[in-house]
C-alpha atoms as a PDB file:
ATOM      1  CA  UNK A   1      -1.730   7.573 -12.326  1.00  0.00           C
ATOM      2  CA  UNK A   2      -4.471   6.892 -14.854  1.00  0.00           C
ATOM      3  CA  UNK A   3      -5.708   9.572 -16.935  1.00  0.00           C
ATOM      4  CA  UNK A   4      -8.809   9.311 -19.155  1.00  0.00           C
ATOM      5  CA  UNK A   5     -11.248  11.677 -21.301  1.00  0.00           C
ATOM      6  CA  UNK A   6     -14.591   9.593 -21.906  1.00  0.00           C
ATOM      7  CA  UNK A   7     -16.998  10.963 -24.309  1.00  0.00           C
ATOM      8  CA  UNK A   8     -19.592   8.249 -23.619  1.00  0.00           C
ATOM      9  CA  UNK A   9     -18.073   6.296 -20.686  1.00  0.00           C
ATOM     10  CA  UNK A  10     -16.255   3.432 -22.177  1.00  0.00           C
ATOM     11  CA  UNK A  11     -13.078   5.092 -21.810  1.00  0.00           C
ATOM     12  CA  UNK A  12     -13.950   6.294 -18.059  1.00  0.00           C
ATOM     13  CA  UNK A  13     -15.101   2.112 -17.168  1.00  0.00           C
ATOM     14  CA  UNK A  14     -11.564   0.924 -18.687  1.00  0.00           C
ATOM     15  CA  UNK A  15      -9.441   3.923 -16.773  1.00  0.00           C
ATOM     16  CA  UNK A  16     -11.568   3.018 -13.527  1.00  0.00           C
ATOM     17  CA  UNK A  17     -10.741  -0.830 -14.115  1.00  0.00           C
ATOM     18  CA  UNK A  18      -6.906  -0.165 -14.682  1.00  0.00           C
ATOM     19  CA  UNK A  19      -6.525   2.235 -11.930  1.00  0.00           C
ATOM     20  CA  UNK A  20      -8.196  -0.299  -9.651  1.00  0.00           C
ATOM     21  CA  UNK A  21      -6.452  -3.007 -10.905  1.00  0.00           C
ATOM     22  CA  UNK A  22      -2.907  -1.584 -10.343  1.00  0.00           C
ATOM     23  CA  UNK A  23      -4.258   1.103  -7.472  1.00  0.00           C
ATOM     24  CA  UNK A  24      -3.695   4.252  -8.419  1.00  0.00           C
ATOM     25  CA  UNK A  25      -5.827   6.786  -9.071  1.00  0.00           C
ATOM     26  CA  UNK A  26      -8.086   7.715 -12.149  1.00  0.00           C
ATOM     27  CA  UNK A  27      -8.114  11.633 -13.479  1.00  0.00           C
ATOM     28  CA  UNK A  28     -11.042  12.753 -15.127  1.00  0.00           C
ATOM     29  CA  UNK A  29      -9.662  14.967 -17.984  1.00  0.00           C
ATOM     30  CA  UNK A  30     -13.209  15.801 -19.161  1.00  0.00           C
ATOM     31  CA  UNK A  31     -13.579  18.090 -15.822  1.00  0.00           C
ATOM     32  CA  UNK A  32     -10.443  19.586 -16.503  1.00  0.00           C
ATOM     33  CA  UNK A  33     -11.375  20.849 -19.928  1.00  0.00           C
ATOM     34  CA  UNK A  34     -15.005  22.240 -18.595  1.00  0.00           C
ATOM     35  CA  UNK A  35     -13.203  23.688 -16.152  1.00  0.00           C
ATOM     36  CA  UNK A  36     -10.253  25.457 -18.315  1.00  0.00           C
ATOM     37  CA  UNK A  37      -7.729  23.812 -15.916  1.00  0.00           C
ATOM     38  CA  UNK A  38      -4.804  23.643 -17.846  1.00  0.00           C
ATOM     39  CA  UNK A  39      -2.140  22.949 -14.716  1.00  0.00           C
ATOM     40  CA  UNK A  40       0.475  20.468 -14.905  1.00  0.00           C
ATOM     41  CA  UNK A  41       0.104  17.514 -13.154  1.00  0.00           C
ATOM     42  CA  UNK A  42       2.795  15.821 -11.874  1.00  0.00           C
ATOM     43  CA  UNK A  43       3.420  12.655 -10.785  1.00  0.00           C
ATOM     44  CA  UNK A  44       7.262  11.349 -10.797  1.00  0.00           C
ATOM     45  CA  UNK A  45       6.177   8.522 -12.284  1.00  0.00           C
ATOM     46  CA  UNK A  46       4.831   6.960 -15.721  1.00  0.00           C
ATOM     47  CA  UNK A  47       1.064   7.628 -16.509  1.00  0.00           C
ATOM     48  CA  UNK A  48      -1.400   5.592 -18.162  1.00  0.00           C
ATOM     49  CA  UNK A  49      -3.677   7.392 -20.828  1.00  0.00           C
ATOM     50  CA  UNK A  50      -7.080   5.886 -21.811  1.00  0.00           C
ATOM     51  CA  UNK A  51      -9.062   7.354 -24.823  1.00  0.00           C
ATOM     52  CA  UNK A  52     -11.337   7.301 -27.129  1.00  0.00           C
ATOM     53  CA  UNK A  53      -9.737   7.102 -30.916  1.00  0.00           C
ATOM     54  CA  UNK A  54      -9.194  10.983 -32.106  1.00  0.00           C
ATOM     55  CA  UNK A  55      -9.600  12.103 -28.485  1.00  0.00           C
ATOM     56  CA  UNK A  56      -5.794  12.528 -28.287  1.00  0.00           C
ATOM     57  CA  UNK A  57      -5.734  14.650 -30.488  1.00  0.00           C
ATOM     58  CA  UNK A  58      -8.465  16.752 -28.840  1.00  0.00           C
ATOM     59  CA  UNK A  59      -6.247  16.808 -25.332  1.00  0.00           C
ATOM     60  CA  UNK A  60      -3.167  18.177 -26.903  1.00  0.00           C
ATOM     61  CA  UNK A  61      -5.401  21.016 -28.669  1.00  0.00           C
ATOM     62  CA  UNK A  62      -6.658  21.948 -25.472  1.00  0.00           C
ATOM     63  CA  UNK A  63      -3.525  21.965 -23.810  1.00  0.00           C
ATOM     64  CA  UNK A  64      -3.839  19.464 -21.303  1.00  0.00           C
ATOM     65  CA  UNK A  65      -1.034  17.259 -22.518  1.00  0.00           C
ATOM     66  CA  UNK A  66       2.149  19.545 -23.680  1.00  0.00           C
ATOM     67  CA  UNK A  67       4.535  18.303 -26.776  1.00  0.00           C
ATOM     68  CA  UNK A  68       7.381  16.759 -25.814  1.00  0.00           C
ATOM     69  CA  UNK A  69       9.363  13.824 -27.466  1.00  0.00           C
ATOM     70  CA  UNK A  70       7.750  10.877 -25.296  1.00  0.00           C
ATOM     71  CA  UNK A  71       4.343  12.349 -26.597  1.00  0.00           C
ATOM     72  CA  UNK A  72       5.577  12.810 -30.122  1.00  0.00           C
ATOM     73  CA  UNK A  73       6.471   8.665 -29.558  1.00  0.00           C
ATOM     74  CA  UNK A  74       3.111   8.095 -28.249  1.00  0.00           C
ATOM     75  CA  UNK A  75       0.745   9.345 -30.867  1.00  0.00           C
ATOM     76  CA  UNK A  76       1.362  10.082 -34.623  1.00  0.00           C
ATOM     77  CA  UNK A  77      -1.218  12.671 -34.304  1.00  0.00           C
ATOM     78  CA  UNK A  78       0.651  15.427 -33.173  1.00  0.00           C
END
């Protein structure tokens, strides 16, 4: 699974190009933020996340993407 927040649509191109590339599919996590929709997704399997620089930062604030200790690996943000 490929999950991407695209302020301007670079992000979005590159998610759409990996997920093609290695066929899985591409979540929007701009649509989940409009639409408050903090659920957990879950997919058994590793997940790719494509982003804008800071916009990591933004996801955890809004509570799409919990703390946990692969996260706290993943980003120095946190």
């Amino acid at each position: 699974m490929v999950l991407y927040f695209s302020g301007t649509g670079n992000s979005k191109y590159i998610a759409k190009r990996i997920a093609e590339a290695i066929q899985e599919n591409a979540v929007d996590l701009n649509m989940k933020i409009k639409e408050n929709d903090t659920s957990p997704l879950q997919t058994g399997r590793d997940v790719i996340i494509v982003t804008p620089p800071g916009a990591f930062q933004r996801l955890y604030q809004s509570g799409l993407i919990k703390r946990n200790s692969l996260v706290e690996n993943v980003s120095g943000l946190l």
